[in-house]
PDB file of N, CA and C in Angstrom:
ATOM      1  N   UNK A   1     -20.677 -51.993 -76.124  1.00  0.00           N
ATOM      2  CA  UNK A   1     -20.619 -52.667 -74.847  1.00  0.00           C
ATOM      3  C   UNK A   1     -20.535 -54.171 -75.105  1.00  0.00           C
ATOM      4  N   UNK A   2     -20.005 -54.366 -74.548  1.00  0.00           N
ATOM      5  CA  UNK A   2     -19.074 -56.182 -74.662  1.00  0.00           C
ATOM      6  C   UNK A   2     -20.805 -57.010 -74.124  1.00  0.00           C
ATOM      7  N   UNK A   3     -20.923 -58.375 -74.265  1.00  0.00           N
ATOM      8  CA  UNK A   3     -21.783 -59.221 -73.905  1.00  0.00           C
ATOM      9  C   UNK A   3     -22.030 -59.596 -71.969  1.00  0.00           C
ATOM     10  N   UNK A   4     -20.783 -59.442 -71.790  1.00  0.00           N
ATOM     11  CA  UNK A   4     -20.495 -59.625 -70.651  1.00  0.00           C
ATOM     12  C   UNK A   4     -20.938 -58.384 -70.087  1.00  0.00           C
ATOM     13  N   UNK A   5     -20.708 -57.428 -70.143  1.00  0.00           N
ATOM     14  CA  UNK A   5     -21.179 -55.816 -69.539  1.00  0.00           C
ATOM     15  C   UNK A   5     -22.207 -55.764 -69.488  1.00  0.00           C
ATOM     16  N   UNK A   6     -23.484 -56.178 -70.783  1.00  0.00           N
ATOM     17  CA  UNK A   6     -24.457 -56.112 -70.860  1.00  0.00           C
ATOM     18  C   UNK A   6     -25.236 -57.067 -70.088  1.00  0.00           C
ATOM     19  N   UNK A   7     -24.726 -57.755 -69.729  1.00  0.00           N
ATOM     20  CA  UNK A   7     -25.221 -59.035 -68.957  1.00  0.00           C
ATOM     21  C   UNK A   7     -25.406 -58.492 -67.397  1.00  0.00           C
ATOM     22  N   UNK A   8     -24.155 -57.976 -67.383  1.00  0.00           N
ATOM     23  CA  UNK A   8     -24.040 -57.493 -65.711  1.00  0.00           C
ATOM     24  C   UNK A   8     -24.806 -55.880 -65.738  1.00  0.00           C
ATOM     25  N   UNK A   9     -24.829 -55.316 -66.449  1.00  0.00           N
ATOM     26  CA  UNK A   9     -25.804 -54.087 -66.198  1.00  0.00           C
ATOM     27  C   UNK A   9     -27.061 -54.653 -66.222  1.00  0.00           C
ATOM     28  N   UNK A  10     -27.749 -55.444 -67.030  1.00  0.00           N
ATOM     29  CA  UNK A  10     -28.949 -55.830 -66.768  1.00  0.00           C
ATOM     30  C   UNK A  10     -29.211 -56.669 -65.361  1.00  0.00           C
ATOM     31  N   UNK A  11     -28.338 -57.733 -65.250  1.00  0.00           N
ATOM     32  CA  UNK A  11     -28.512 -58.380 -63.763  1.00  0.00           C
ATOM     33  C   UNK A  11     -28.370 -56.936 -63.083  1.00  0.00           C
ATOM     34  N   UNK A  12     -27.606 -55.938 -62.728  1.00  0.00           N
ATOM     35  CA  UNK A  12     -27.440 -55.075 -61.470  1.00  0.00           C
ATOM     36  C   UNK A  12     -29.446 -54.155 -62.196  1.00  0.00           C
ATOM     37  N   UNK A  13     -29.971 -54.110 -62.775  1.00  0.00           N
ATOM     38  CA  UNK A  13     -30.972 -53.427 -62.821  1.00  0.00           C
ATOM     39  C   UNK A  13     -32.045 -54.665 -62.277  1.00  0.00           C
ATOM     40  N   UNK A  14     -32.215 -55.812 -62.408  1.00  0.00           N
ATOM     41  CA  UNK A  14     -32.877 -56.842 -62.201  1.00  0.00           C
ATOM     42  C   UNK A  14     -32.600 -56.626 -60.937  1.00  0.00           C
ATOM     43  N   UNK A  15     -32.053 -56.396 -59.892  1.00  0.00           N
ATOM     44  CA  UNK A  15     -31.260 -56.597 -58.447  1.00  0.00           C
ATOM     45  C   UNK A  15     -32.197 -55.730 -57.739  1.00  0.00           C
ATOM     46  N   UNK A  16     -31.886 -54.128 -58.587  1.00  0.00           N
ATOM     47  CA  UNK A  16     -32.452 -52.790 -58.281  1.00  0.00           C
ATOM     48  C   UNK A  16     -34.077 -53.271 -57.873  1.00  0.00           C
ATOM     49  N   UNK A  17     -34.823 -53.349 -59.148  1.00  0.00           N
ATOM     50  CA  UNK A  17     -35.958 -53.473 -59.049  1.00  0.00           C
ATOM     51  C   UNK A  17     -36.459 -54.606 -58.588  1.00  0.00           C
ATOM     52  N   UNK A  18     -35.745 -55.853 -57.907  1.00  0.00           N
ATOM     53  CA  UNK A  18     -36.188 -56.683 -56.748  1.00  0.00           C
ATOM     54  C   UNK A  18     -35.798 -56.025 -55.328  1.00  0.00           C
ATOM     55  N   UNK A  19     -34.660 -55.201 -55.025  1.00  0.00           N
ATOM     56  CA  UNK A  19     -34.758 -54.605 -54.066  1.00  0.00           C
ATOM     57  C   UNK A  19     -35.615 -54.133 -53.669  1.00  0.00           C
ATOM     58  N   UNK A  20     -36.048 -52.708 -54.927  1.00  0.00           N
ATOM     59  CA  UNK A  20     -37.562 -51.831 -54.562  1.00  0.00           C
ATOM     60  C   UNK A  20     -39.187 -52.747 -54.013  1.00  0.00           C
ATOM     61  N   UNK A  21     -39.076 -54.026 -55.268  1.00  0.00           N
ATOM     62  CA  UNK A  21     -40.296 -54.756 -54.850  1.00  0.00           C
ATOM     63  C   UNK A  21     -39.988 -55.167 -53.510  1.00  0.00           C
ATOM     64  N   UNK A  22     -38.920 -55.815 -52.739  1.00  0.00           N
ATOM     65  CA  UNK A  22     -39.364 -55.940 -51.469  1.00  0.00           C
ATOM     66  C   UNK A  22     -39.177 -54.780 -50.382  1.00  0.00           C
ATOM     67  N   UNK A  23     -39.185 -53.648 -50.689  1.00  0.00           N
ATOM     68  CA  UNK A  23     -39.187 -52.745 -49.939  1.00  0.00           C
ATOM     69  C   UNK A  23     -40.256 -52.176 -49.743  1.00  0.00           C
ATOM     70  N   UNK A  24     -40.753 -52.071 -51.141  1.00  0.00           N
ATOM     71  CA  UNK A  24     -42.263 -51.703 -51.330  1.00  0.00           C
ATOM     72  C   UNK A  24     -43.269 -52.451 -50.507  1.00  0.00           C
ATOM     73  N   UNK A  25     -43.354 -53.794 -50.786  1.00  0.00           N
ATOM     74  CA  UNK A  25     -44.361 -54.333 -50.164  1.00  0.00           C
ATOM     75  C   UNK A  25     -43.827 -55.075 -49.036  1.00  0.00           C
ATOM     76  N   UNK A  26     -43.205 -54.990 -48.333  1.00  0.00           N
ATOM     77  CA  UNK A  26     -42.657 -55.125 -46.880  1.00  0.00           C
ATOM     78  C   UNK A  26     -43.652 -55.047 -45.716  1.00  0.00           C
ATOM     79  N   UNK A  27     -44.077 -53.801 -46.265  1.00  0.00           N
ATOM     80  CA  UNK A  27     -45.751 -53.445 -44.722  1.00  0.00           C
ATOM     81  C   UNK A  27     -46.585 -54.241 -45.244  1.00  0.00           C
ATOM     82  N   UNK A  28     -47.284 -54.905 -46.051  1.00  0.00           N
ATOM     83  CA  UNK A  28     -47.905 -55.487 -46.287  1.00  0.00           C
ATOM     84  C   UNK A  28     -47.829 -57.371 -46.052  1.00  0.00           C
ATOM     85  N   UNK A  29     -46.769 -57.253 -45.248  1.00  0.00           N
ATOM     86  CA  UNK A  29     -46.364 -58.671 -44.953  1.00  0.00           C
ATOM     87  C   UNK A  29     -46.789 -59.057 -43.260  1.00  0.00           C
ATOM     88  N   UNK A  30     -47.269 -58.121 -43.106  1.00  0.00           N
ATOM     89  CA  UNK A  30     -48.070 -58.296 -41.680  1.00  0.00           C
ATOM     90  C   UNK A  30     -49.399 -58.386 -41.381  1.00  0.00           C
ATOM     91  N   UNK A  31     -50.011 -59.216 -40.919  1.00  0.00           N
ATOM     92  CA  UNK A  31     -51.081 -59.747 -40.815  1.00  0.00           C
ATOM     93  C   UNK A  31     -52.001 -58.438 -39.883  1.00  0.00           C
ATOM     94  N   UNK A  32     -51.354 -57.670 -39.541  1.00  0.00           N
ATOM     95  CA  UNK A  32     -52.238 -56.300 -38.886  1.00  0.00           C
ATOM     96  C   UNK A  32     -52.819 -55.817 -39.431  1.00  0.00           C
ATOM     97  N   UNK A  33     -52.237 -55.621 -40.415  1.00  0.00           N
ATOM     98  CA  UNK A  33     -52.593 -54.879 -41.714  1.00  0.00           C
ATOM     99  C   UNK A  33     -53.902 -54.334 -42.038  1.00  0.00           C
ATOM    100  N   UNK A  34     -54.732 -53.344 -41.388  1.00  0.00           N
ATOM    101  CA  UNK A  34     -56.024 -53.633 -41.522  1.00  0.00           C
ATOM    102  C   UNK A  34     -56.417 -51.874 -42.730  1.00  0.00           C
ATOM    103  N   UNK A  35     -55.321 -51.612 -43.559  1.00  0.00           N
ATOM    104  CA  UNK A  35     -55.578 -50.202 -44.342  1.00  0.00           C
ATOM    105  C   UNK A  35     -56.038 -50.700 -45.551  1.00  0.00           C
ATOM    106  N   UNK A  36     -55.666 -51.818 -46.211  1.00  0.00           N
ATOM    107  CA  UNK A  36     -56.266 -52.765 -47.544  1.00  0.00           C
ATOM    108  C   UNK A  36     -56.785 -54.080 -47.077  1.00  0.00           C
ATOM    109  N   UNK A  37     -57.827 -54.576 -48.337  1.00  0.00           N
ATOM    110  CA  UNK A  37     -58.196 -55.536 -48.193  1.00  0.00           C
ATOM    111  C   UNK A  37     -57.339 -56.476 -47.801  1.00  0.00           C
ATOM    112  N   UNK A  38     -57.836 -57.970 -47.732  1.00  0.00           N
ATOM    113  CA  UNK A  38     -57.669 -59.335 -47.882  1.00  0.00           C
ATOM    114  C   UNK A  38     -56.715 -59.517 -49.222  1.00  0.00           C
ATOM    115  N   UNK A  39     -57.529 -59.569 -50.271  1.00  0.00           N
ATOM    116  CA  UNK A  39     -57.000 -59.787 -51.804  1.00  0.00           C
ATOM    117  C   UNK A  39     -55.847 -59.210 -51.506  1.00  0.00           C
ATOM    118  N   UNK A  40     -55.042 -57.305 -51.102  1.00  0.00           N
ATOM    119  CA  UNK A  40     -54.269 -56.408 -51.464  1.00  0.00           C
ATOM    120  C   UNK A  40     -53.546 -57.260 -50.977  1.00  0.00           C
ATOM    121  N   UNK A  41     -53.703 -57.604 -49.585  1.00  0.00           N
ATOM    122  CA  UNK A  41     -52.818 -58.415 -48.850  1.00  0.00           C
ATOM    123  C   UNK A  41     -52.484 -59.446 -49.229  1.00  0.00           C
ATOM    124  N   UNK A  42     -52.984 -60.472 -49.670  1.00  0.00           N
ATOM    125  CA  UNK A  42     -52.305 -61.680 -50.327  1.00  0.00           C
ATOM    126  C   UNK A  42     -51.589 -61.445 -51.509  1.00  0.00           C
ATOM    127  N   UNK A  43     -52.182 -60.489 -52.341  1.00  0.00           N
ATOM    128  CA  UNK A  43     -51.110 -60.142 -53.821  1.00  0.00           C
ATOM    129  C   UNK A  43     -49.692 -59.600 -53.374  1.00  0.00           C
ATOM    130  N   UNK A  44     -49.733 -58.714 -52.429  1.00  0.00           N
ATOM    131  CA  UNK A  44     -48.497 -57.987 -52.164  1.00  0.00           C
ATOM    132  C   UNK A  44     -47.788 -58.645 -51.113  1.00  0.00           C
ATOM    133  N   UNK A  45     -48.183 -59.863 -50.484  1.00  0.00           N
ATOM    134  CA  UNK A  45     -47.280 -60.788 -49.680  1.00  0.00           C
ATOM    135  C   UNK A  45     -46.749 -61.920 -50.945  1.00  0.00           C
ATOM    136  N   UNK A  46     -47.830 -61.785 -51.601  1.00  0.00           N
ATOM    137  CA  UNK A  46     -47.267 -62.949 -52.642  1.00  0.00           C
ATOM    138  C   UNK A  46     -45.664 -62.212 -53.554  1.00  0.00           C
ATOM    139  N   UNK A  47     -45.892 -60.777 -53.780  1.00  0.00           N
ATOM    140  CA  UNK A  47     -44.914 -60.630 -54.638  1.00  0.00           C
ATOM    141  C   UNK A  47     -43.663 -60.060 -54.135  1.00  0.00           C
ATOM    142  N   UNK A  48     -44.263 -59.818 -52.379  1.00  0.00           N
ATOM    143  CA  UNK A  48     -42.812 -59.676 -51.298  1.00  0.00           C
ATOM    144  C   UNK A  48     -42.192 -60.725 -51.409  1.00  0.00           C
ATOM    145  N   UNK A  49     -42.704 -62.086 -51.369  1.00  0.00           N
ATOM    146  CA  UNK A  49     -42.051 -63.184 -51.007  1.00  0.00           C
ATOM    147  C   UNK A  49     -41.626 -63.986 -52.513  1.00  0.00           C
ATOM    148  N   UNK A  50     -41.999 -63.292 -53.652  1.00  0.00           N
ATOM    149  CA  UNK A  50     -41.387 -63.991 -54.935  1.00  0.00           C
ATOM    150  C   UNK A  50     -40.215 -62.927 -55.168  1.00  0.00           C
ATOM    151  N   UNK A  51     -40.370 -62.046 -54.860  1.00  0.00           N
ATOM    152  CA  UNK A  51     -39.110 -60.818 -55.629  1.00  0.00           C
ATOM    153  C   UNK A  51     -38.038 -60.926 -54.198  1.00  0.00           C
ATOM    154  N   UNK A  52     -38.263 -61.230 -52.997  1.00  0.00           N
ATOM    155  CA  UNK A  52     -36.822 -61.784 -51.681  1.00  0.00           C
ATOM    156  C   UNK A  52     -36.157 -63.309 -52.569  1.00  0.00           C
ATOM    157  N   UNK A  53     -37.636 -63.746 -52.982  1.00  0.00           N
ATOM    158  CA  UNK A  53     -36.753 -65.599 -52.877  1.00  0.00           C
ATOM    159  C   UNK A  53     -35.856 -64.947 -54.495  1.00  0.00           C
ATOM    160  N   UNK A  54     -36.082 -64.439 -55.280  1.00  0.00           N
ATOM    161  CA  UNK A  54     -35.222 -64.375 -56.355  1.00  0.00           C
ATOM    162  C   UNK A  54     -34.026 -63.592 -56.322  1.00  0.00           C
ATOM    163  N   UNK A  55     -34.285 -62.416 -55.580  1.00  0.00           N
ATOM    164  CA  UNK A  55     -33.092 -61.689 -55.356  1.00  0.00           C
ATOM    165  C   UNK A  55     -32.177 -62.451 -54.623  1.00  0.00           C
ATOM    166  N   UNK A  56     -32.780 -63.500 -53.455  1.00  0.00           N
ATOM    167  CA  UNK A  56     -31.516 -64.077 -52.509  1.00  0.00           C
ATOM    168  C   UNK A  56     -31.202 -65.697 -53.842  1.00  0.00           C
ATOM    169  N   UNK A  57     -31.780 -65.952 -54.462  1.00  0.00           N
ATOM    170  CA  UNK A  57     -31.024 -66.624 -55.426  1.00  0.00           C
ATOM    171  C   UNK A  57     -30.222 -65.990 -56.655  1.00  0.00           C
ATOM    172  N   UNK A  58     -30.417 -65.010 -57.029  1.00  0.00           N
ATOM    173  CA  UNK A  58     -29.433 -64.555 -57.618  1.00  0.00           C
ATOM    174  C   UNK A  58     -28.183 -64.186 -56.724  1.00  0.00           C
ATOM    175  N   UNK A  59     -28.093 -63.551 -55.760  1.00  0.00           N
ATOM    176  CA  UNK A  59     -27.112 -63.763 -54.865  1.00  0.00           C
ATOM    177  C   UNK A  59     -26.137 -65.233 -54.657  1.00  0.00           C
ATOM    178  N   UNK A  60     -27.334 -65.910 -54.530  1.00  0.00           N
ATOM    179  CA  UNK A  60     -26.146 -67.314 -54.388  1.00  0.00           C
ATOM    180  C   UNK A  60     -25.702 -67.870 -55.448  1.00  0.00           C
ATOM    181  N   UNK A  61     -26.077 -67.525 -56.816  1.00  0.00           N
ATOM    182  CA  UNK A  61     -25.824 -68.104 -58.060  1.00  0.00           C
ATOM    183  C   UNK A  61     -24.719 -67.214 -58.383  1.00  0.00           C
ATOM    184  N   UNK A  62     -24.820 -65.968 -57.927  1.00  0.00           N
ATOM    185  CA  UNK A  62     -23.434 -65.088 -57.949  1.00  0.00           C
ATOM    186  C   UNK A  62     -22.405 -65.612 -57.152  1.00  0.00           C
ATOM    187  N   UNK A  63     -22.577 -65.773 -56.031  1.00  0.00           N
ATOM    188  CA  UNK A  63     -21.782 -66.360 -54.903  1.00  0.00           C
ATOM    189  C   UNK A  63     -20.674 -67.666 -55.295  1.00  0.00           C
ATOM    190  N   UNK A  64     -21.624 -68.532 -56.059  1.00  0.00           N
ATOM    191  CA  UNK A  64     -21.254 -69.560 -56.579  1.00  0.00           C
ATOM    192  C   UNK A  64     -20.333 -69.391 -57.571  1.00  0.00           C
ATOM    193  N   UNK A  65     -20.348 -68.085 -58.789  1.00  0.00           N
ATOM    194  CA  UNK A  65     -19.640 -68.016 -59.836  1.00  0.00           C
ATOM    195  C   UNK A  65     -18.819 -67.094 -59.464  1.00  0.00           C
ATOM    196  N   UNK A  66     -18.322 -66.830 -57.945  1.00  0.00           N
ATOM    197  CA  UNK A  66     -17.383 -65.514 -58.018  1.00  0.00           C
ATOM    198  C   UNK A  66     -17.920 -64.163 -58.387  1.00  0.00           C
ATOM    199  N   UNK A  67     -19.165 -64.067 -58.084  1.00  0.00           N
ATOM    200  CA  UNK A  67     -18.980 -62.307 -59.229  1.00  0.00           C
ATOM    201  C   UNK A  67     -19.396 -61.086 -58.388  1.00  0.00           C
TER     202      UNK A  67
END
């Protein structure tokens, strides 16, 4: 597999598993939330909102290079 292939199968698996993380912790981004703690809730808003902001920058860094 060429450098380039390998590059883009790993980015499309990096993609995958930021998709799942914000899908996963999605319910947990609401302040209703009353089935887990405090802590659950801040860890899993924290890593909703780090695994969206990276996936939508890899998007635009794609965007940017055509791909």
């Amino acid at each position: 597999m060429s450098k380039e292939k390998s590059v883009s199968a790993t980015l499309t698996k990096i993609k995958e598993w930021l998709e799942d993380e914000v899908n996963q912790y999605e319910k947990y981004t609401f302040d209703d939330n009353n089935d887990v703690d405090d802590l659950d809730v801040y860890l899993s808003k924290g890593r909703h909102e780090c695994a969206e902001s990276l996936y939508n920058q890899i998007k635009k860094w794609e965007e940017e290079h055509g791909v």
